[in-house]
Protein backbone atom coordinates (compact mmCIF):
# COMPACT_ATOMS: atom_id res chain seq x y z
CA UNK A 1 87.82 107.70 101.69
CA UNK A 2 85.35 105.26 100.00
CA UNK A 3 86.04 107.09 96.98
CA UNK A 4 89.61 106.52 96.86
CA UNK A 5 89.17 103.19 97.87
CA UNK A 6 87.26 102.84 94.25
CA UNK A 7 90.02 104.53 93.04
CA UNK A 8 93.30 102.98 94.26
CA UNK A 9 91.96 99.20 95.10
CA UNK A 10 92.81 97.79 98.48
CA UNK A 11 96.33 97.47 97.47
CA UNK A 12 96.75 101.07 96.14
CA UNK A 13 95.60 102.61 99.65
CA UNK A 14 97.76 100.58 101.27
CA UNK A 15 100.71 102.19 99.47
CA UNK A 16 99.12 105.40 99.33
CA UNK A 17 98.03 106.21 103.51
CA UNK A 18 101.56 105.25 104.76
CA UNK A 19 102.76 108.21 102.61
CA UNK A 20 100.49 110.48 104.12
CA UNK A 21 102.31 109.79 107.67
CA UNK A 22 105.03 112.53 108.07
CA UNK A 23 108.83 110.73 109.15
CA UNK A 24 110.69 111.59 112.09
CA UNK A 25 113.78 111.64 110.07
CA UNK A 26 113.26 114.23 107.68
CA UNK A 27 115.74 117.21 107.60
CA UNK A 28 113.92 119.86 106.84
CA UNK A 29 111.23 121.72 108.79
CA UNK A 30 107.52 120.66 107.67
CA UNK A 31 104.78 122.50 106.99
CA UNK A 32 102.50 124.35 109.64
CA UNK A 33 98.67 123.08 109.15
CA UNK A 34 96.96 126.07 108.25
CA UNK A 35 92.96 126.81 108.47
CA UNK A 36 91.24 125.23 105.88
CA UNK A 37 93.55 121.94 105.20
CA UNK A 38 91.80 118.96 104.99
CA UNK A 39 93.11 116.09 107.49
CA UNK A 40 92.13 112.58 108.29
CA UNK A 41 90.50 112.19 111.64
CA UNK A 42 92.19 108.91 113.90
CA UNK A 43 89.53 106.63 115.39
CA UNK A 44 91.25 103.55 116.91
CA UNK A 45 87.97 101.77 116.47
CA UNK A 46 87.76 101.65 112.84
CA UNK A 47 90.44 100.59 110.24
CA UNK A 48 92.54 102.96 108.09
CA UNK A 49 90.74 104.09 104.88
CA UNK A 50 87.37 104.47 107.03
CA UNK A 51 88.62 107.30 108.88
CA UNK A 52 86.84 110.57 108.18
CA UNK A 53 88.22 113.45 106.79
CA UNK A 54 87.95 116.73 108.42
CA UNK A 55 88.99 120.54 107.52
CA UNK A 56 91.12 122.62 109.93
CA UNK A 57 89.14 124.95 111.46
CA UNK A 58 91.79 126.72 114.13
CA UNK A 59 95.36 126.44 114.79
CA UNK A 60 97.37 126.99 117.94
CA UNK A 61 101.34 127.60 117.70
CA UNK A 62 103.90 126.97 120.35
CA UNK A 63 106.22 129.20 121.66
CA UNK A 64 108.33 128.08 118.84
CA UNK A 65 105.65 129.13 116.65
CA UNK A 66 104.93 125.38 115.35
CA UNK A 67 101.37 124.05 115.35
């Protein structure tokens, strides 16, 4: 994340990570995560763009087949 912080400037991540959160009102199904996507990792004690990034390493569906 450091990198796009050099890239975007404090203001540009904080346009840019609120677009990364998926909405609750969206119509259409979403995308399944699938091994190998690269996520960012929550910690609740450190702020926003210092959250580490991570790669999907297993999935587990529901019985509706969503992960």
């Amino acid at each position: 994340m450091a990198i796009c912080a050099i890239a975007f400037g404090k203001d540009g991540l904080k346009e840019y990570l609120p677009l990364l959160q998926h909405h609750q009102k969206r119509l259409k199904p979403l995308r399944n995560l699938h091994v190998g996507d690269v996520v960012l990792m929550r910690e609740t004690n450190t702020k926003r763009g210092d959250w580490p990034k991570a790669l999907v390493a297993d999935t587990f569906a529901d019985t509706d087949n969503i992960v």
